[in-house]
N, C-alpha and C. Protein backbone atom coordinates (compact mmCIF):
# COMPACT_ATOMS: atom_id res chain seq x y z
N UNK A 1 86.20 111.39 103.21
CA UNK A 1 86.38 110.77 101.91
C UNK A 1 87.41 109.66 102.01
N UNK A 2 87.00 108.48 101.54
CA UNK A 2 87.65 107.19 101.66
C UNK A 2 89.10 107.39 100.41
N UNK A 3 89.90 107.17 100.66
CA UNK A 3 91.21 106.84 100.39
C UNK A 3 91.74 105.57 99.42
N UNK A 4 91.07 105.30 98.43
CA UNK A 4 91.07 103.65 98.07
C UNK A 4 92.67 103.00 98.18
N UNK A 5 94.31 103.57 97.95
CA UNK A 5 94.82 102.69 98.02
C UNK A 5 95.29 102.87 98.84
N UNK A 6 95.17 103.65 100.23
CA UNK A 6 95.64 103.29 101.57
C UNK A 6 95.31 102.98 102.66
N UNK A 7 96.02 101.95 103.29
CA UNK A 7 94.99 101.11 104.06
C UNK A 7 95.78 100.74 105.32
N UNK A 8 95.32 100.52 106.34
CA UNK A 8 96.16 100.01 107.89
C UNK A 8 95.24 98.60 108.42
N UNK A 9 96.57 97.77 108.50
CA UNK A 9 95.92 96.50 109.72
C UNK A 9 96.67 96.69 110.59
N UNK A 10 95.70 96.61 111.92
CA UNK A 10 96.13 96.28 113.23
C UNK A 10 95.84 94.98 114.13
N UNK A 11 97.08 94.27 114.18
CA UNK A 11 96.81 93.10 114.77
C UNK A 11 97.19 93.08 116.59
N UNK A 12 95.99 92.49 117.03
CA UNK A 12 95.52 93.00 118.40
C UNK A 12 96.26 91.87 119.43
N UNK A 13 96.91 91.15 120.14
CA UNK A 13 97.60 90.11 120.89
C UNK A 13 97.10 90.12 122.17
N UNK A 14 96.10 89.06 122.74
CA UNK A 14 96.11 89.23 124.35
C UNK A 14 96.23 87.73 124.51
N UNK A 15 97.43 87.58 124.97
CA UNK A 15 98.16 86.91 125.64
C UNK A 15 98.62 85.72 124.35
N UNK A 16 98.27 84.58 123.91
CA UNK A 16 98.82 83.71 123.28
C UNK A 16 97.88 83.32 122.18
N UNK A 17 97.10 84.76 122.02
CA UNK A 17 96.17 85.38 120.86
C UNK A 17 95.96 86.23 120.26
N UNK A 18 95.34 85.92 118.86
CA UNK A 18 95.39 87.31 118.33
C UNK A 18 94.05 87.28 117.77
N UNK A 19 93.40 88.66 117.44
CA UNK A 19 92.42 89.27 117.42
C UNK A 19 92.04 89.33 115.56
N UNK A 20 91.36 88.19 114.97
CA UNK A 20 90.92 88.34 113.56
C UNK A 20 89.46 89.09 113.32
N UNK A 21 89.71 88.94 111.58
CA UNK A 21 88.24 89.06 111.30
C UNK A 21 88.00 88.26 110.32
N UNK A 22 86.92 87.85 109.54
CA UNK A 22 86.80 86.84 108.40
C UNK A 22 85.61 87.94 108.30
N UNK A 23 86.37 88.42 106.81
CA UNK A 23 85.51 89.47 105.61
C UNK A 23 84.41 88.57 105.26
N UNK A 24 83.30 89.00 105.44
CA UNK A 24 81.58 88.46 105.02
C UNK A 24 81.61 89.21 104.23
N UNK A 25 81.53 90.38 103.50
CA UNK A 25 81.11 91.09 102.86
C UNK A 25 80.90 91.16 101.71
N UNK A 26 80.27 90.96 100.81
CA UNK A 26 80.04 90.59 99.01
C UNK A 26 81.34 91.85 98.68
N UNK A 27 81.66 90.96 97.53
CA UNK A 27 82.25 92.23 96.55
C UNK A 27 83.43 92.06 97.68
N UNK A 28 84.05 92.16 98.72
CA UNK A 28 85.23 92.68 99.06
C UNK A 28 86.20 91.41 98.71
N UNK A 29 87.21 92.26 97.92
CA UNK A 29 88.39 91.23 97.98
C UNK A 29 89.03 90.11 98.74
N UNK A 30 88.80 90.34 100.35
CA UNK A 30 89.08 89.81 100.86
C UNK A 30 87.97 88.69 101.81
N UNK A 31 87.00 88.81 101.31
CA UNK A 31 86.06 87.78 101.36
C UNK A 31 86.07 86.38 101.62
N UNK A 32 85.58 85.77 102.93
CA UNK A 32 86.48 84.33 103.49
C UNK A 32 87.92 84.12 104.25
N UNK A 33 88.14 85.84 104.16
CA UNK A 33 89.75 85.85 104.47
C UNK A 33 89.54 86.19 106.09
N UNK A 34 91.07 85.69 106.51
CA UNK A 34 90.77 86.06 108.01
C UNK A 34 92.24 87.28 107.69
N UNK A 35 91.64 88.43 108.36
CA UNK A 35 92.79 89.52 107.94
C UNK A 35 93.23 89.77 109.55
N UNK A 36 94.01 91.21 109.95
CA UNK A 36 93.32 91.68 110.88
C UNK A 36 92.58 92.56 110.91
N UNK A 37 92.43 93.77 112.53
CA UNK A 37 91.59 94.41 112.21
C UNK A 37 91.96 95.77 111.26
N UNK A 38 91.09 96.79 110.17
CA UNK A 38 91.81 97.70 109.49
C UNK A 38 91.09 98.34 108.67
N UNK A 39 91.22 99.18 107.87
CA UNK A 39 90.63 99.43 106.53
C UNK A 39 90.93 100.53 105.73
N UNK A 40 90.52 101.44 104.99
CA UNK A 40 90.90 102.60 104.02
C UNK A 40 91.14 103.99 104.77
N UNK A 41 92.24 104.29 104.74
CA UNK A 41 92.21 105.93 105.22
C UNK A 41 91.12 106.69 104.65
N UNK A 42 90.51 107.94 105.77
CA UNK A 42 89.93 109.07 105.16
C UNK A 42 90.81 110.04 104.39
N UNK A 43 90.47 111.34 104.32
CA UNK A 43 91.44 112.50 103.63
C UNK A 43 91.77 113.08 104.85
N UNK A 44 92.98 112.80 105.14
CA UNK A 44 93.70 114.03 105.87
C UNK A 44 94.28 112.94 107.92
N UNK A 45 93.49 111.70 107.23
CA UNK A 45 94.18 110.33 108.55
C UNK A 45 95.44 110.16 108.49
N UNK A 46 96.27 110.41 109.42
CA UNK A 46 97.78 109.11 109.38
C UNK A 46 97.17 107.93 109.70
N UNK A 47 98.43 107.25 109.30
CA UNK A 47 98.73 105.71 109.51
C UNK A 47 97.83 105.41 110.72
N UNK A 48 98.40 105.82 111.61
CA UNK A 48 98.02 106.03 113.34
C UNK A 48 96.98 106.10 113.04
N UNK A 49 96.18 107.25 112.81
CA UNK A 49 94.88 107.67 113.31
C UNK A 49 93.45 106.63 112.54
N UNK A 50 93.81 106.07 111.65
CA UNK A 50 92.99 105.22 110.55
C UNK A 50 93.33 104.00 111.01
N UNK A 51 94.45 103.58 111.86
CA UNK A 51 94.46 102.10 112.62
C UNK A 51 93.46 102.31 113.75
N UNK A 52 93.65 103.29 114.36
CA UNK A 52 92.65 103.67 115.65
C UNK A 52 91.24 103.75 115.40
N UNK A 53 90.98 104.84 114.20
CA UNK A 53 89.45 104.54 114.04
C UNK A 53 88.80 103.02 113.70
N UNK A 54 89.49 102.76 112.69
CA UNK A 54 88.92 101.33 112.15
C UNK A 54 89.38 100.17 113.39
N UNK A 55 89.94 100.42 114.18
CA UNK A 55 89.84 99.65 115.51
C UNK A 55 88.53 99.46 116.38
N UNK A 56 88.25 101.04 116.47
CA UNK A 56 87.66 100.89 117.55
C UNK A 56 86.03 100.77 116.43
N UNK A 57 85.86 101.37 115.01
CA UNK A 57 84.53 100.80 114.61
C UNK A 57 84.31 99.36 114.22
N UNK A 58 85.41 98.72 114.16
CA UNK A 58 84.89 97.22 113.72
C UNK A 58 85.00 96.45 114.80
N UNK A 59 86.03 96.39 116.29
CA UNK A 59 85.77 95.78 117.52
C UNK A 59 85.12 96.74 118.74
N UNK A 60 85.30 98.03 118.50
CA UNK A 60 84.53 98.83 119.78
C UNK A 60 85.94 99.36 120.71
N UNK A 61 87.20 98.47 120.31
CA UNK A 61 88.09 98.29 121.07
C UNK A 61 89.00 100.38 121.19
N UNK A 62 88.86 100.45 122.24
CA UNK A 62 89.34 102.15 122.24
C UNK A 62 91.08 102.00 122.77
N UNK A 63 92.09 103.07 122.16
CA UNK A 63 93.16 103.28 122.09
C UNK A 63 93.37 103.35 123.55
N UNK A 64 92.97 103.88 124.37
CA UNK A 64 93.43 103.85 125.65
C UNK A 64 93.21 102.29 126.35
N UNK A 65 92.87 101.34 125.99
CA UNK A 65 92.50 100.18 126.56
C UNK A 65 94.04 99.30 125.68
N UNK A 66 94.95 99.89 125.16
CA UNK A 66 95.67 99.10 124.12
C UNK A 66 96.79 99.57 125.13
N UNK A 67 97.86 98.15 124.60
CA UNK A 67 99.39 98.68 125.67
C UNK A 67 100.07 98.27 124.05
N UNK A 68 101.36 98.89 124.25
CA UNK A 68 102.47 98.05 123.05
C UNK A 68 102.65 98.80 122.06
N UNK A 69 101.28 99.73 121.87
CA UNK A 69 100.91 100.03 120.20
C UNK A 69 102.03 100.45 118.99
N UNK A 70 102.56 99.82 118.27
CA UNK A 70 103.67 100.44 117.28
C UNK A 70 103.16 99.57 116.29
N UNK A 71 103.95 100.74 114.93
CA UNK A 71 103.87 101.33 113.67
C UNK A 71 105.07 99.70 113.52
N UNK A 72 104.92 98.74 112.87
CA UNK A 72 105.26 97.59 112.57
C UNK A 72 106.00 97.47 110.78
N UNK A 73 105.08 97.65 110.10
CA UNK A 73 105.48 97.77 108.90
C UNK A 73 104.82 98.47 107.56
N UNK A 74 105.10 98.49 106.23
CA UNK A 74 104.51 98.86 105.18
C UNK A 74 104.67 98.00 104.37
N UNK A 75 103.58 97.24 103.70
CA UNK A 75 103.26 96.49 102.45
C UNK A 75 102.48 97.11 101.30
N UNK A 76 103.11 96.93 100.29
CA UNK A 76 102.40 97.19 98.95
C UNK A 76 102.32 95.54 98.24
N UNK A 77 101.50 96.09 98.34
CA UNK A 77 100.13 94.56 97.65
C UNK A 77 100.02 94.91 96.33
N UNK A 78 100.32 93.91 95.34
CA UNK A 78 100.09 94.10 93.81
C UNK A 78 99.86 93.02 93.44
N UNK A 79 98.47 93.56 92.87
CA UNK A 79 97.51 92.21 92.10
C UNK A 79 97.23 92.43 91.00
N UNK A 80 97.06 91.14 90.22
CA UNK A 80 96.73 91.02 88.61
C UNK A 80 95.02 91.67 88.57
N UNK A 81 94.46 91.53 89.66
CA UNK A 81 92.98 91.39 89.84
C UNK A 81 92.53 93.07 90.11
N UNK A 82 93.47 93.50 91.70
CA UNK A 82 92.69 94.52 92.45
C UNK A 82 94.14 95.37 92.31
N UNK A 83 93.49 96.80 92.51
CA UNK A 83 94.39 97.90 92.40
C UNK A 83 95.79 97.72 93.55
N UNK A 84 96.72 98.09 93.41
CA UNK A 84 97.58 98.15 94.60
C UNK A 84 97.52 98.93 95.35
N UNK A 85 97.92 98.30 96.60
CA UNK A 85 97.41 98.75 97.92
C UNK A 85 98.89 98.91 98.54
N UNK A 86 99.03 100.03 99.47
CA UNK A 86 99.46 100.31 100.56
C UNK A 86 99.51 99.96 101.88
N UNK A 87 99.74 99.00 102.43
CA UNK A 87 99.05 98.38 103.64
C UNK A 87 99.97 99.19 104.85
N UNK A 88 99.54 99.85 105.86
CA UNK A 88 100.15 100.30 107.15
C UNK A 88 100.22 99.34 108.18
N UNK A 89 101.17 98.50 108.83
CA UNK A 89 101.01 96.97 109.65
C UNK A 89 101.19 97.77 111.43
N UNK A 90 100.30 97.80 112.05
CA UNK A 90 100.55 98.01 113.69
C UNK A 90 100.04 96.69 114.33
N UNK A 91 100.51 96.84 115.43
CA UNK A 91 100.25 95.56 116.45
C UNK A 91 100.15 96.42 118.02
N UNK A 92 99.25 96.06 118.65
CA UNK A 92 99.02 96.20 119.78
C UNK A 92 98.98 94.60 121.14
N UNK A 93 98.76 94.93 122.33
CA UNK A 93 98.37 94.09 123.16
C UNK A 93 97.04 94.28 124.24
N UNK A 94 96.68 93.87 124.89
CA UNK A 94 95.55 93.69 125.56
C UNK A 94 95.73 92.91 126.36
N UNK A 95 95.49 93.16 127.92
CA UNK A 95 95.16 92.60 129.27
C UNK A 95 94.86 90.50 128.43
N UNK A 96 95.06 90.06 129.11
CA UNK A 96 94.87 88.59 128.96
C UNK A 96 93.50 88.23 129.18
N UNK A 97 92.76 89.04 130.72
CA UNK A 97 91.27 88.77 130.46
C UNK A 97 90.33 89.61 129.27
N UNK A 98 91.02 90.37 128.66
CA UNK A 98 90.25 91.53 128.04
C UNK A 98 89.14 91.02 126.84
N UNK A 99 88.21 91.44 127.06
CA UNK A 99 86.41 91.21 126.19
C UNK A 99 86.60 92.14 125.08
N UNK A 100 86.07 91.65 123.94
CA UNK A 100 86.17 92.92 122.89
C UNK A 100 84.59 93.04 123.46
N UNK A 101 84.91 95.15 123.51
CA UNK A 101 83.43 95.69 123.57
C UNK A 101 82.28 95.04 122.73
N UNK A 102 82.63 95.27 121.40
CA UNK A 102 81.70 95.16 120.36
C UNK A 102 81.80 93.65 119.80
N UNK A 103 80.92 93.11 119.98
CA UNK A 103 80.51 91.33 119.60
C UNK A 103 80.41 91.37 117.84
N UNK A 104 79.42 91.95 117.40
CA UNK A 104 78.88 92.18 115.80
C UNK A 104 79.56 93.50 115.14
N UNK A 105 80.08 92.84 114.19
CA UNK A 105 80.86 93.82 113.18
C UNK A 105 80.03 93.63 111.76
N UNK A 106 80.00 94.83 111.23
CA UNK A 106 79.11 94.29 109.69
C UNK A 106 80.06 94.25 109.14
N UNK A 107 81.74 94.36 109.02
CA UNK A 107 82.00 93.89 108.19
C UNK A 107 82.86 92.21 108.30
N UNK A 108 82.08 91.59 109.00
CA UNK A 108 82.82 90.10 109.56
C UNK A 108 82.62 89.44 110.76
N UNK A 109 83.11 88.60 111.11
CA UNK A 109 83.43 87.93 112.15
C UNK A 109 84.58 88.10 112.83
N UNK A 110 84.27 88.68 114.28
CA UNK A 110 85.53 88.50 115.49
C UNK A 110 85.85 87.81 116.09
N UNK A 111 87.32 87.25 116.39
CA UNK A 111 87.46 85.87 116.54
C UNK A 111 88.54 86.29 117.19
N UNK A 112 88.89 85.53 118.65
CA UNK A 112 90.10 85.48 118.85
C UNK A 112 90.92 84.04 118.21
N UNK A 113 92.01 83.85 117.89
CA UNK A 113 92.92 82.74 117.45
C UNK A 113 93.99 82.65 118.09
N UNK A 114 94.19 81.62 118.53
CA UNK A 114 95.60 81.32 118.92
C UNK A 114 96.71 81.32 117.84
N UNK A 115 98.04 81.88 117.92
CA UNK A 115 99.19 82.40 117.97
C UNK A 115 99.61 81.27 116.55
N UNK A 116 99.61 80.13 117.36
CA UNK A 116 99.71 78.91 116.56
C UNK A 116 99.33 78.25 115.42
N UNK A 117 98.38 78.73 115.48
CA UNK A 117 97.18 78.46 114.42
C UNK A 117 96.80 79.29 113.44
N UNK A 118 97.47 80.62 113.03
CA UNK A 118 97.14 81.47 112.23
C UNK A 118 97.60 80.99 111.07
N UNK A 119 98.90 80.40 110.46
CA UNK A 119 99.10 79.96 109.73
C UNK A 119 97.82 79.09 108.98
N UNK A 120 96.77 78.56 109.94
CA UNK A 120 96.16 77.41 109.35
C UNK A 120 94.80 78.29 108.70
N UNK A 121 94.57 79.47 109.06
CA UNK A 121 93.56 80.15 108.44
C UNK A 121 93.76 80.55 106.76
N UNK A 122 92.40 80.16 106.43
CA UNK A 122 92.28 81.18 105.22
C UNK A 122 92.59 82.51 105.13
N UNK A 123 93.89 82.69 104.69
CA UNK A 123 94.63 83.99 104.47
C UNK A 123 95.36 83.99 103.37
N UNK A 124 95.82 85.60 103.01
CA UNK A 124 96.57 85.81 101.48
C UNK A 124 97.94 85.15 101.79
N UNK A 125 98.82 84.45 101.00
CA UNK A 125 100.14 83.84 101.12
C UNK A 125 101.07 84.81 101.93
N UNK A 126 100.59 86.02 101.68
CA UNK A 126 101.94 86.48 102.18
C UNK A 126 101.88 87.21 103.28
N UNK A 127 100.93 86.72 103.84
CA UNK A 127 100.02 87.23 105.68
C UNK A 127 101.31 86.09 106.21
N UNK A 128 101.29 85.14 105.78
CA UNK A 128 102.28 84.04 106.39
C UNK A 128 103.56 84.40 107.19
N UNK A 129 104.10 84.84 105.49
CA UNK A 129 105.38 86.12 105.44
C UNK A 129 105.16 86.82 106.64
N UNK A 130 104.51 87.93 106.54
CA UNK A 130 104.19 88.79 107.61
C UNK A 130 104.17 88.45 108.56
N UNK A 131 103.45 87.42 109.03
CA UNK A 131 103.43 86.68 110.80
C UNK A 131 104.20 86.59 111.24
N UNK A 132 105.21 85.85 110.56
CA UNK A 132 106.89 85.65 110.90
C UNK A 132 107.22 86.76 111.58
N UNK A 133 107.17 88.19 110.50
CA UNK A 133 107.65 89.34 111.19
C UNK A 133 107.32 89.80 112.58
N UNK A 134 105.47 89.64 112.09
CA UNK A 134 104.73 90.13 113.30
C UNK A 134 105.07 89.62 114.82
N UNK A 135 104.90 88.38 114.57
CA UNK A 135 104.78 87.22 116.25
C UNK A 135 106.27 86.45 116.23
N UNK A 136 106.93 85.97 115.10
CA UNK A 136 108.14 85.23 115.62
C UNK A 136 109.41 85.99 115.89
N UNK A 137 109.81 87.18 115.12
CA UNK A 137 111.35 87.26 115.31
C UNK A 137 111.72 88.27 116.28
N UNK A 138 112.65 88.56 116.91
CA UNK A 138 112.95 89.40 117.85
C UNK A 138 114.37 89.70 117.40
N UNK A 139 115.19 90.71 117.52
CA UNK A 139 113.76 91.76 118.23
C UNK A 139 113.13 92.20 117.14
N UNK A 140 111.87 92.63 117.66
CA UNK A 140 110.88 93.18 116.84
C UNK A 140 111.29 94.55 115.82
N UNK A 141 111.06 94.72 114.85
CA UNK A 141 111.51 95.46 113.67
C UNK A 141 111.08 95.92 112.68
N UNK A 142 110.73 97.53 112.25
CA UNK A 142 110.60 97.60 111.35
C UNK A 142 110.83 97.02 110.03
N UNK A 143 109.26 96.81 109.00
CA UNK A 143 109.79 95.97 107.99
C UNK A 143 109.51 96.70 106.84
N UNK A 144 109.28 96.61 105.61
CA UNK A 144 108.72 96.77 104.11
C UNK A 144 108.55 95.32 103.72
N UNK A 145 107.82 94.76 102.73
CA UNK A 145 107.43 93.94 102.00
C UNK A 145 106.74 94.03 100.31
N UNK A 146 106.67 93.70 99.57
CA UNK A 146 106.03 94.12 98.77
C UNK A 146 106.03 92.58 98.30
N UNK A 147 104.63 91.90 97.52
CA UNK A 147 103.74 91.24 97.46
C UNK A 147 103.23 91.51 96.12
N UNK A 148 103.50 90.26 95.01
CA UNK A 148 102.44 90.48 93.87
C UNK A 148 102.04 89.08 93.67
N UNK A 149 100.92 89.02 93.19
CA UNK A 149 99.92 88.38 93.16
C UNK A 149 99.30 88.40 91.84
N UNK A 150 99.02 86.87 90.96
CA UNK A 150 98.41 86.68 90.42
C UNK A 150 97.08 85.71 90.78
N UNK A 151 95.92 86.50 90.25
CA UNK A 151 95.09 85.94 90.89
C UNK A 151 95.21 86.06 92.67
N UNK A 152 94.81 84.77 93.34
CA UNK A 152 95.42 84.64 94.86
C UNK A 152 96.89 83.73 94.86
N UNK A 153 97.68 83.99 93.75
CA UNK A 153 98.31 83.02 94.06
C UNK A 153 100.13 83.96 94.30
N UNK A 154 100.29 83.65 95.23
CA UNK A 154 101.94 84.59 95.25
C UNK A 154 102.68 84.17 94.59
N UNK A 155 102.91 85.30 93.59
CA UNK A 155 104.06 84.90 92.39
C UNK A 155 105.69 85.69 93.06
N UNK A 156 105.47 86.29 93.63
CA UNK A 156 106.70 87.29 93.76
C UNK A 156 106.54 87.89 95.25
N UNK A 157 107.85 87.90 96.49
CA UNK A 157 107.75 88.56 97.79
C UNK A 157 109.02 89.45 97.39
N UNK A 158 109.27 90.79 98.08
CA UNK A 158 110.81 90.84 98.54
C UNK A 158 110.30 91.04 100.13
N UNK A 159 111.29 91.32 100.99
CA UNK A 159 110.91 91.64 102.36
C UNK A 159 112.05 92.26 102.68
N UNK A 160 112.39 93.42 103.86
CA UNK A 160 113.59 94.17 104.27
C UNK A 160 112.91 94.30 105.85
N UNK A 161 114.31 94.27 106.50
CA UNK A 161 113.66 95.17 107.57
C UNK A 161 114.76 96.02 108.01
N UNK A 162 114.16 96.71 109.57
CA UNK A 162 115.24 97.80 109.82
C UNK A 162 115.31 98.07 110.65
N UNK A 163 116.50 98.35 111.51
CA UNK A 163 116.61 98.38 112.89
C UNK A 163 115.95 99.04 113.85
C-alpha cells in the first residue's frame, strides 16, 4: 500500500554526472520535471528501503552495484496546489564506466547530466537549493529544508544542516 506523503529521491553520481529522470506521466505533478530517481513509500518501507526499491524499478540499477550510499537529507514540500510531501534525499555513486541496466522507464526518461548543467534543467526552484547541498559543499552534511510553494513558484525556503 502506497504511502501518499512519503517519498525518497536518490540522486545517482558517476563521475562528473548525475543520473535524472523527466516525469512523462499525465496527471503527475512533476511532469516535464527532471527530478531524481524516487517515489512513494509502501506500508511498513524505511527511508532506505523505498530509495532502493524505486531505484532499482525505475533504472534496474541494484544496491550492491552502488558505492557512497547515504541518507543526505529531509524536505517537506508545501504547495498551494499538491498535498505536502516528505521528501527522504540519498545520493549514491557508480563506477565512471557504469550502464544503467534498464534503458525504458514508464515513468520517464533516463538521462545522465552533467554536474554543471543541472541548474539549467527544468526543475522545482528549490532542487537548486538542494544541489548546492547535494554536489557543492563539503563536507558533506546532513540537511532539513522545507519549501513552500505557490503554484510552481517559491515563495518561502528555510534550510539547516548538521554535522
Amino acid at each position: 500500500m502506497r504511502i501518499d506523503n512519503l517519498t525518497t529521491l536518490i540522486y545517482i553520481t558517476r563521475g562528473d554526472s548525475c543520473l535524472f529522470i523527466r516525469k512523462t506521466r499525465k496527471g503527475d505533478m512533476n511532469r516535464d520535471k527532471w527530478l531524481g530517481i524516487g517515489g512513494h513509500f509502501e506500508t511498513d518501507e524505511t527511508p532506505e528501503e523505498c530509495a532502493l526499491r524505486e531505484l532499482k524499478e525505475e533504472s534496474g540499477i541494484p544496491e550492491e552495484d552502488l558505492n557512497d550510499f547515504e541518507y543526505r537529507g529531509l524536505i517537506t514540500f508545501i504547495s498551494s496546489e499538491y498535498p505536502s510531501e516528505y521528501m527522504h534525499v540519498f545520493t549514491a555513486a557508480v563506477p565512471e564506466d557504469y550502464e544503467v541496466p534498464c534503458k525504458e522507464c514508464d515513468e520517464g526518461e533516463l538521462a545522465w547530466v552533467k554536474l554543471e548543467k543541472i541548474n539549467d534543467l527544468p526543475v522545482w526552484e528549490g532542487d537548486k537549493i538542494m544541489f548546492d547541498y547535494l554536489f557543492k559543499r563539503t563536507p558533506r552534511r546532513f540537511f532539513t529544508m522545507r519549501f513552500r510553494y505557490e503554484g510552481e513558484k517559491l515563495v518561502s525556503h528555510e534550510e539547516k544542516d548538521y554535522l
